[in-house]
C-alpha atoms as a PDB file:
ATOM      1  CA  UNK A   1      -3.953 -11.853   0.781  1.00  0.00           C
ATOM      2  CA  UNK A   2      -4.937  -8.356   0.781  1.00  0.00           C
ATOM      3  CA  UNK A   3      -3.262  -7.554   4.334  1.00  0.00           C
ATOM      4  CA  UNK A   4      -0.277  -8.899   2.602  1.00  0.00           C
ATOM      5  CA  UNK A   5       0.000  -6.313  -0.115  1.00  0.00           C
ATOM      6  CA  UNK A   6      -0.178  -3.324   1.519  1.00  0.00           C
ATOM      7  CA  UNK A   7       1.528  -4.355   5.065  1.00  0.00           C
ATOM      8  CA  UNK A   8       5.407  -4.232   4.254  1.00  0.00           C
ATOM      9  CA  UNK A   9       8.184  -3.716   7.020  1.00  0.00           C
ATOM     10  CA  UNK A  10      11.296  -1.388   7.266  1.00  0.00           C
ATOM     11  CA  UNK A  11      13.561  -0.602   9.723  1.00  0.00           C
ATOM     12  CA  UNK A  12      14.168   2.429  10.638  1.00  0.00           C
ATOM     13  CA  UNK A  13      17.042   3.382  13.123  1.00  0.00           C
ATOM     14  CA  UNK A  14      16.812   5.384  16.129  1.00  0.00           C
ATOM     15  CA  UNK A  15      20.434   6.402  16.003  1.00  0.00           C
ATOM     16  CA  UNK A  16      20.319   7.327  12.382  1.00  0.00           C
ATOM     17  CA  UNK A  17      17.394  10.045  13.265  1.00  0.00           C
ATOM     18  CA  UNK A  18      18.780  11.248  16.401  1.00  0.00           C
ATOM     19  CA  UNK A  19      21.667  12.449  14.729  1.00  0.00           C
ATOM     20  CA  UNK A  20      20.166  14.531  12.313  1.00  0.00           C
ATOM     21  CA  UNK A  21      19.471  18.152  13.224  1.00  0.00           C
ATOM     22  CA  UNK A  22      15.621  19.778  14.465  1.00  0.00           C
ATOM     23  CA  UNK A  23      15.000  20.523  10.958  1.00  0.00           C
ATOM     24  CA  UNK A  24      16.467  17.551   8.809  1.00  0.00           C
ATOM     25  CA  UNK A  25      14.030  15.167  11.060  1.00  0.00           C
ATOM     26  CA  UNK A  26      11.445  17.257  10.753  1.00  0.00           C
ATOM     27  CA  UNK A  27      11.709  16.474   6.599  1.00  0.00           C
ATOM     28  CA  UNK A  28      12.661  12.749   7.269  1.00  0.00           C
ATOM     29  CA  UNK A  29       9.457  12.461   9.721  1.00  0.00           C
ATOM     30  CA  UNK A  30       7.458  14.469   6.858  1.00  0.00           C
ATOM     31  CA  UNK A  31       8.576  11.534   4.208  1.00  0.00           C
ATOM     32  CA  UNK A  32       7.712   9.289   6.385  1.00  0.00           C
ATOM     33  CA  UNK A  33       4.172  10.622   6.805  1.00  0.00           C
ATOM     34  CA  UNK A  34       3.894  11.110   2.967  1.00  0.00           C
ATOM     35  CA  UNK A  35       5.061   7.283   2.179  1.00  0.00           C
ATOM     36  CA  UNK A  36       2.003   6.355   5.419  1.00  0.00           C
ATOM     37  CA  UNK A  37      -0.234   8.093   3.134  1.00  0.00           C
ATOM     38  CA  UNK A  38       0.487   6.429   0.075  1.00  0.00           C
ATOM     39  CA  UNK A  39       0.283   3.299   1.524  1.00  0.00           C
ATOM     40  CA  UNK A  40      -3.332   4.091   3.038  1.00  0.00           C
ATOM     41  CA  UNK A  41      -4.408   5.313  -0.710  1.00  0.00           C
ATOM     42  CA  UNK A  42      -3.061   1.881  -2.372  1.00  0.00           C
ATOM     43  CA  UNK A  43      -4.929  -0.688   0.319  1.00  0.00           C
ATOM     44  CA  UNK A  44      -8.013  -1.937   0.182  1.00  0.00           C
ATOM     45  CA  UNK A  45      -8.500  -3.062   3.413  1.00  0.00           C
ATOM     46  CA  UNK A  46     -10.340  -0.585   5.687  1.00  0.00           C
ATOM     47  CA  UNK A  47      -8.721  -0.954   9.086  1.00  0.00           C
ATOM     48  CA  UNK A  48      -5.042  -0.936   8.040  1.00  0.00           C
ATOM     49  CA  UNK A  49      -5.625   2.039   5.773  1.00  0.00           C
ATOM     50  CA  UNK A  50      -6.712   3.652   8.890  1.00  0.00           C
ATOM     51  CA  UNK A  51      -3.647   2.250  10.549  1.00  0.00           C
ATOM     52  CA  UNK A  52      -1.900   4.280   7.781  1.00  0.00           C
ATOM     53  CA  UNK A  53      -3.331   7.535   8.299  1.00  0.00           C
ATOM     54  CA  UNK A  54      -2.709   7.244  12.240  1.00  0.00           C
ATOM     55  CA  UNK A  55       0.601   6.649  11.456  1.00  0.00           C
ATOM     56  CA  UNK A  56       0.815   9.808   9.214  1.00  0.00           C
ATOM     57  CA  UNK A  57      -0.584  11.727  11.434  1.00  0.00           C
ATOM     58  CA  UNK A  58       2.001  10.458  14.669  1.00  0.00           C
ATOM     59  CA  UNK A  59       4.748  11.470  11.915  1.00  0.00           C
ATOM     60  CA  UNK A  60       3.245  14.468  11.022  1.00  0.00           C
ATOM     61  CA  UNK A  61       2.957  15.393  14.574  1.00  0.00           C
ATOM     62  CA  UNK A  62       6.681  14.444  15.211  1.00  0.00           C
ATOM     63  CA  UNK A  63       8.014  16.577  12.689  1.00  0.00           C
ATOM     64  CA  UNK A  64       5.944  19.650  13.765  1.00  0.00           C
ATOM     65  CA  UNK A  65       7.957  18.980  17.108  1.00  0.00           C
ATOM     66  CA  UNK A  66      11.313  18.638  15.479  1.00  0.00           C
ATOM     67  CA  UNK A  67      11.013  22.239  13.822  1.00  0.00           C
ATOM     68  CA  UNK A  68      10.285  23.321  17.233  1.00  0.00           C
ATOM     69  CA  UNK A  69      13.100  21.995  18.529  1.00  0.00           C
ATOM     70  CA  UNK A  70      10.767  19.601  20.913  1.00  0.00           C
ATOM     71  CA  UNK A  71      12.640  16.676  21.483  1.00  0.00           C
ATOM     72  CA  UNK A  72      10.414  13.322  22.349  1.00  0.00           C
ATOM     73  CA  UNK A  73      10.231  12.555  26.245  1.00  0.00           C
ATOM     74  CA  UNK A  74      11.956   9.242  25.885  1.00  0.00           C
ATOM     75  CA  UNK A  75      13.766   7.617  23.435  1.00  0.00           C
ATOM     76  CA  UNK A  76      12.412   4.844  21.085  1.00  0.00           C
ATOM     77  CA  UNK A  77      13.406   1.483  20.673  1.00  0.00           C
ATOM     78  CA  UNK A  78      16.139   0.523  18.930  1.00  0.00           C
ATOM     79  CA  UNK A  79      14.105   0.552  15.830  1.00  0.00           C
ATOM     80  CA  UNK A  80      10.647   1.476  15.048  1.00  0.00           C
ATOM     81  CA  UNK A  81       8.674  -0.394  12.165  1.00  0.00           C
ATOM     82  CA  UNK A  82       6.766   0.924   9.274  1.00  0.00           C
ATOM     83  CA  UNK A  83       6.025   0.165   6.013  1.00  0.00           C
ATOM     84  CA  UNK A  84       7.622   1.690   3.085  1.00  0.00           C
ATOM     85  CA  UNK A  85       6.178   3.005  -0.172  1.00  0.00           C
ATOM     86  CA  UNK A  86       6.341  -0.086  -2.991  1.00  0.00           C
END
């Protein structure tokens, strides 16, 4: 019961980042790694608020990119999941 309220799924579309510019995914990536972050501060389960924070940290990491103009090496899948601020 506990997994259940603090796993929920999003979609979020590989087209609609890759045609944002360097520095507009850099800010969407950032939300994304503030919204991992409050997830990971609202569960109380141990091993999917670490799941959290790893995620946060892989979006941190991409925006740091994006302002650099690094692009990834390959493109994601279609759509990537992750869960979403309640």
């Amino acid at each position: 019961m506990q997994r259940a309220r603090c796993m929920r799924m999003s979609t979020i579309r590989h087209k609609e980042l890759s045609e944002l510019t360097g520095p507009e995914r850099a800010a969407r990536y950032r939300e994304l790694a503030d919204a991992q972050r409050g997830l990971a501060a609202a569960c109380p389960v141990a091993d999917i608020r670490r799941t959290h924070l790893e995620l946060a940290a892989l979006w941190s990491r991409l925006a740091e990119q994006a302002e650099h103009g690094v692009r990834p090496a390959a493109a994601p899948a279609e759509s990537c999941r992750v869960a979403p601020a309640e």
